[in-house]
N, C-alpha and C. Protein backbone atom coordinates (compact mmCIF):
# COMPACT_ATOMS: atom_id res chain seq x y z
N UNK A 1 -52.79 52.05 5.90
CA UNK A 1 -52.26 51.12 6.88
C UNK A 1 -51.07 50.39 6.26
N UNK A 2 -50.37 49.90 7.15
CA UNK A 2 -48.81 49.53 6.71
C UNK A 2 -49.01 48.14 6.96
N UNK A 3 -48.82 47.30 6.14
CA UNK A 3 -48.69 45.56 6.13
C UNK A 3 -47.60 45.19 5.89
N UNK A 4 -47.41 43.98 7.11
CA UNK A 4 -46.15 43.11 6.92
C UNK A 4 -46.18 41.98 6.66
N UNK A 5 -45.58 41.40 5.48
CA UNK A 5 -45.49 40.39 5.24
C UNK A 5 -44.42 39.22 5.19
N UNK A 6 -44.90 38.19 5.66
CA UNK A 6 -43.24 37.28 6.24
C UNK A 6 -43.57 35.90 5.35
N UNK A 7 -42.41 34.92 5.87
CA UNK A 7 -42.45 33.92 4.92
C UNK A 7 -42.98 33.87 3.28
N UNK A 8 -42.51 35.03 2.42
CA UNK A 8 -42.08 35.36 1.38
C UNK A 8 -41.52 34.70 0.85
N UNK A 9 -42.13 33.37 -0.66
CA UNK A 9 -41.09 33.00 -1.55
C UNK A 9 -39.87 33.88 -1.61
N UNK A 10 -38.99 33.45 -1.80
CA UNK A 10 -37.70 34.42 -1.97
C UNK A 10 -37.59 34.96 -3.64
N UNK A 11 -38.47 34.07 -4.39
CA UNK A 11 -37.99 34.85 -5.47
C UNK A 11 -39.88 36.11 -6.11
N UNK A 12 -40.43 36.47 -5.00
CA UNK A 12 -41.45 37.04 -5.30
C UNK A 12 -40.96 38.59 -5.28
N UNK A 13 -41.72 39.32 -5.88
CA UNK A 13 -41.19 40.59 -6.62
C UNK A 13 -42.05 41.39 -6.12
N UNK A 14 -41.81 42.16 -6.09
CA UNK A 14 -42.98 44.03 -5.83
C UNK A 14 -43.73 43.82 -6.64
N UNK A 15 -44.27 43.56 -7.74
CA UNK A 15 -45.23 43.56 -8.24
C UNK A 15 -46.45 42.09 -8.20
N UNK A 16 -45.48 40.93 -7.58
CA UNK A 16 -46.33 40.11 -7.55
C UNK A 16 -46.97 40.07 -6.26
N UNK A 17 -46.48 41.00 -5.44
CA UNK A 17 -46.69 41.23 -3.80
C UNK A 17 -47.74 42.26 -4.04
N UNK A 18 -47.59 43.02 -5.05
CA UNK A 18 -49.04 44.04 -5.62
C UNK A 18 -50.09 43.39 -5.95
N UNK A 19 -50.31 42.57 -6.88
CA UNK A 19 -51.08 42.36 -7.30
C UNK A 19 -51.78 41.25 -6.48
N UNK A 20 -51.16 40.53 -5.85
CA UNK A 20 -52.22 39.55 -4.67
C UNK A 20 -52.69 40.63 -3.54
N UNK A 21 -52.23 41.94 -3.21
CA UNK A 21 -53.28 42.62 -2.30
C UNK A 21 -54.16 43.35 -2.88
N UNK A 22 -53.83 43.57 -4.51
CA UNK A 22 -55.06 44.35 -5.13
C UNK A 22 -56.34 43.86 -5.40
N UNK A 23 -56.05 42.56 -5.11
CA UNK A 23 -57.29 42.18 -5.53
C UNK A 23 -58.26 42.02 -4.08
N UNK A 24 -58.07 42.48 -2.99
CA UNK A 24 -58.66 43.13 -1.90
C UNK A 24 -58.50 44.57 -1.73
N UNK A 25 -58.09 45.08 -2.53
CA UNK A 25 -58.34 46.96 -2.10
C UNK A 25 -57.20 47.75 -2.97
N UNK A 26 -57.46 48.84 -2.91
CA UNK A 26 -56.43 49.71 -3.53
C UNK A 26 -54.83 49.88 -2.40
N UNK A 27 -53.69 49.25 -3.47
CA UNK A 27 -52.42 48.79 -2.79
C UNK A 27 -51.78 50.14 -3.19
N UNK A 28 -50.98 51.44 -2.37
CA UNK A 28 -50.84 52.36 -2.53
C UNK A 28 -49.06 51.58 -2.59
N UNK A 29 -48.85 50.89 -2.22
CA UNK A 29 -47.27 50.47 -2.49
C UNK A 29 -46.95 49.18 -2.03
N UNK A 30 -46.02 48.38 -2.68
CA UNK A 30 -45.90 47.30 -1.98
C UNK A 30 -44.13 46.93 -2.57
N UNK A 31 -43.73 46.35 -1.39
CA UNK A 31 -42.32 46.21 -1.32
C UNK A 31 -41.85 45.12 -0.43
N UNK A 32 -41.02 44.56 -1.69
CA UNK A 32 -40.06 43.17 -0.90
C UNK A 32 -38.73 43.43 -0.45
N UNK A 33 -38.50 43.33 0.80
CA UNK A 33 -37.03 43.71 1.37
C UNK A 33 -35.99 43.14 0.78
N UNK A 34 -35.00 43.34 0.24
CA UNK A 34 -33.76 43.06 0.05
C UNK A 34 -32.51 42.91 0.57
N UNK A 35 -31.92 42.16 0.52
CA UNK A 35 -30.21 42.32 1.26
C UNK A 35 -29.30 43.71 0.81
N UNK A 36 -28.69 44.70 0.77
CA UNK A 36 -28.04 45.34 0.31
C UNK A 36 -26.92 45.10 -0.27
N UNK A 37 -26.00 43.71 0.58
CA UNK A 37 -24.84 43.44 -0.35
C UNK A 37 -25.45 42.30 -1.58
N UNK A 38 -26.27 41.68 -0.81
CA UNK A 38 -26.34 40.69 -2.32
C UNK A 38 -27.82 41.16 -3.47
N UNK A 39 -28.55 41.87 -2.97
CA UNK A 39 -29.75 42.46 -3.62
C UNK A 39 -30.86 40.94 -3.69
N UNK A 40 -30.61 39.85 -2.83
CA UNK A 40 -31.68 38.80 -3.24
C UNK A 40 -32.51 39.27 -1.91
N UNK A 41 -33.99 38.98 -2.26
CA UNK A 41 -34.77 39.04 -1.39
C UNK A 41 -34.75 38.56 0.40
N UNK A 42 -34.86 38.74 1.22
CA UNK A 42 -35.41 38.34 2.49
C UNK A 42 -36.35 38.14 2.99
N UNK A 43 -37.24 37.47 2.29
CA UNK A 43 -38.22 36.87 2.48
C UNK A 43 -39.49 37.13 2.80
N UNK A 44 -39.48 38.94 3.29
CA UNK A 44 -40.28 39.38 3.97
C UNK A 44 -40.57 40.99 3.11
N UNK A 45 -41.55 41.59 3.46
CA UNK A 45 -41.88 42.55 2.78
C UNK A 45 -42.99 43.65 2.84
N UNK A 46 -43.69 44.81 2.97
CA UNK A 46 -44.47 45.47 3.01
C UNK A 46 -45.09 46.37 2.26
N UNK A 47 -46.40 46.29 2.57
CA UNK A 47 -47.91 46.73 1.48
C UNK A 47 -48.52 48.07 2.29
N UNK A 48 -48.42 49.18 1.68
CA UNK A 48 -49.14 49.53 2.10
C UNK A 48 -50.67 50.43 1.19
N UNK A 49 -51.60 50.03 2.06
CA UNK A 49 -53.41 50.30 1.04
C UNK A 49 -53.67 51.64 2.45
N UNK A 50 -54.30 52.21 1.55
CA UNK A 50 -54.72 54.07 2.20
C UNK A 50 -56.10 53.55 2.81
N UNK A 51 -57.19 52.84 2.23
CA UNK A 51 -58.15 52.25 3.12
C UNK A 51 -58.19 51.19 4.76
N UNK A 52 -58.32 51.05 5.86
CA UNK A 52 -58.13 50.60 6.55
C UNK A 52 -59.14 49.53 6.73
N UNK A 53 -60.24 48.96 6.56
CA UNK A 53 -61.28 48.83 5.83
C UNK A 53 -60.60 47.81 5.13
N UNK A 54 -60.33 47.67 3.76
CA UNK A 54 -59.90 46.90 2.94
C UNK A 54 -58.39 46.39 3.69
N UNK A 55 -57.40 47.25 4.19
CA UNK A 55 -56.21 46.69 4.65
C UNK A 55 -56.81 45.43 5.82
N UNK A 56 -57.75 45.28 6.60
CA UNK A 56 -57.85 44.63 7.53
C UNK A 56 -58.35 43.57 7.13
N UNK A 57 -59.33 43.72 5.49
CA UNK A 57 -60.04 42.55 5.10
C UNK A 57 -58.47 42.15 4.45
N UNK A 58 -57.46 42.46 3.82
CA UNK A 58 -56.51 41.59 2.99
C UNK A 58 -55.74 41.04 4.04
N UNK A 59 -55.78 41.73 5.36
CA UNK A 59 -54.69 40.98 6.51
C UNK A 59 -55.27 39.40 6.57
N UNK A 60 -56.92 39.59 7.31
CA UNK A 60 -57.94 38.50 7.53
C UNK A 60 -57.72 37.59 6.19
N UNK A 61 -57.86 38.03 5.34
CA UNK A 61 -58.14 36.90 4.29
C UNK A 61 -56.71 36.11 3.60
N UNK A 62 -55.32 36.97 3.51
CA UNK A 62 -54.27 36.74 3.03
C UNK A 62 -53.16 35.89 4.42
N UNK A 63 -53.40 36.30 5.43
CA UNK A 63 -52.76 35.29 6.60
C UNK A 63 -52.68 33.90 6.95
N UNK A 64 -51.84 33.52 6.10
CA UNK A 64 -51.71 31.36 6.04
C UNK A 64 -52.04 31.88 4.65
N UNK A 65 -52.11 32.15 3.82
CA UNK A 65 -52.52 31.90 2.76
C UNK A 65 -50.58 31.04 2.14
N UNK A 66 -51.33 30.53 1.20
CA UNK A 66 -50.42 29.45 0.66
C UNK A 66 -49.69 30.27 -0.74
N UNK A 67 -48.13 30.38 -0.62
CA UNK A 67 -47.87 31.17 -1.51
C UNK A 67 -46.59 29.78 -2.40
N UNK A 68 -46.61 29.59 -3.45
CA UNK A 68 -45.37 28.50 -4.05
C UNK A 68 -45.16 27.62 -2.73
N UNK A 69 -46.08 26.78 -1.97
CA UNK A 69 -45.43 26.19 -0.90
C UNK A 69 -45.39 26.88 0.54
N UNK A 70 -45.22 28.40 0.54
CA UNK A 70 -44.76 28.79 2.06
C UNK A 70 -46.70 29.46 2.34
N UNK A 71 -46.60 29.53 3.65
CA UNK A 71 -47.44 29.80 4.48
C UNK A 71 -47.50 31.57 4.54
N UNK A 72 -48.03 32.52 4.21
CA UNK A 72 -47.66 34.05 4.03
C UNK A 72 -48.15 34.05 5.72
N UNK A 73 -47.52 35.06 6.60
CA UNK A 73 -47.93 35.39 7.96
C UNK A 73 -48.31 37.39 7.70
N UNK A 74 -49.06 37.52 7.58
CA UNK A 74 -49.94 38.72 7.23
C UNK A 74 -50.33 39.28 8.51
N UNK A 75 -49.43 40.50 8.67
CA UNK A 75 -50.37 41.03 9.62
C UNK A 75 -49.88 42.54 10.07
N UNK A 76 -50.76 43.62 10.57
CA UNK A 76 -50.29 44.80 10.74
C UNK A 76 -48.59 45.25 11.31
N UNK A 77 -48.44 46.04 10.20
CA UNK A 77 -46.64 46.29 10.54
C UNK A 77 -46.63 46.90 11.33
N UNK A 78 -45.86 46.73 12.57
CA UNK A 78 -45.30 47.66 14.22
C UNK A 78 -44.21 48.96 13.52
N UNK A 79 -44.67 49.72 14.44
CA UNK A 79 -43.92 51.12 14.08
C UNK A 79 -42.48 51.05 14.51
N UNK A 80 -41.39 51.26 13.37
CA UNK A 80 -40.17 51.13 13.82
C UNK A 80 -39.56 51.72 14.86
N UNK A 81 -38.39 51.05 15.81
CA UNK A 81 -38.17 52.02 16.88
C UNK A 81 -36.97 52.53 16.18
């Protein structure tokens, strides 16, 4: 399952975006979006875990969760058009 994640410290990294969903399930990838001209983060970012099962318990449990101050909004990523 594909997770989206919003209100992203800006300075949080792929790996620190890993390791807060691993500790609810096996994180098959996780990625913080970037700007292309300036390479700083946008705030927002996506996880994705091969269990659906565990992806639904890290949505439930990680949504409002309190990250440096911001509020994380956790919740299943919509299929791009």
């Amino acid at each position: 399952m594909n997770i989206y994640v919003g209100n992203l410290p800006f300075q949080t990294t792929d790996g620190e975006l890993e390791t807060l969903f691993s500790s609810h399930g096996q994180v098959h990838s996780a990625n913080v979006i970037t700007d292309r001209e300036t390479g700083r983060s946008r705030g927002f970012g996506f996880v994705e875990m091969d269990d659906d099962a565990e992806a639904r318990r890290a949505i439930e449990e990680l949504d409002g969760y309190e990250m440096d101050g911001r509020r994380l909004r956790v919740n299943e990523a919509r299929p791009r058009r």
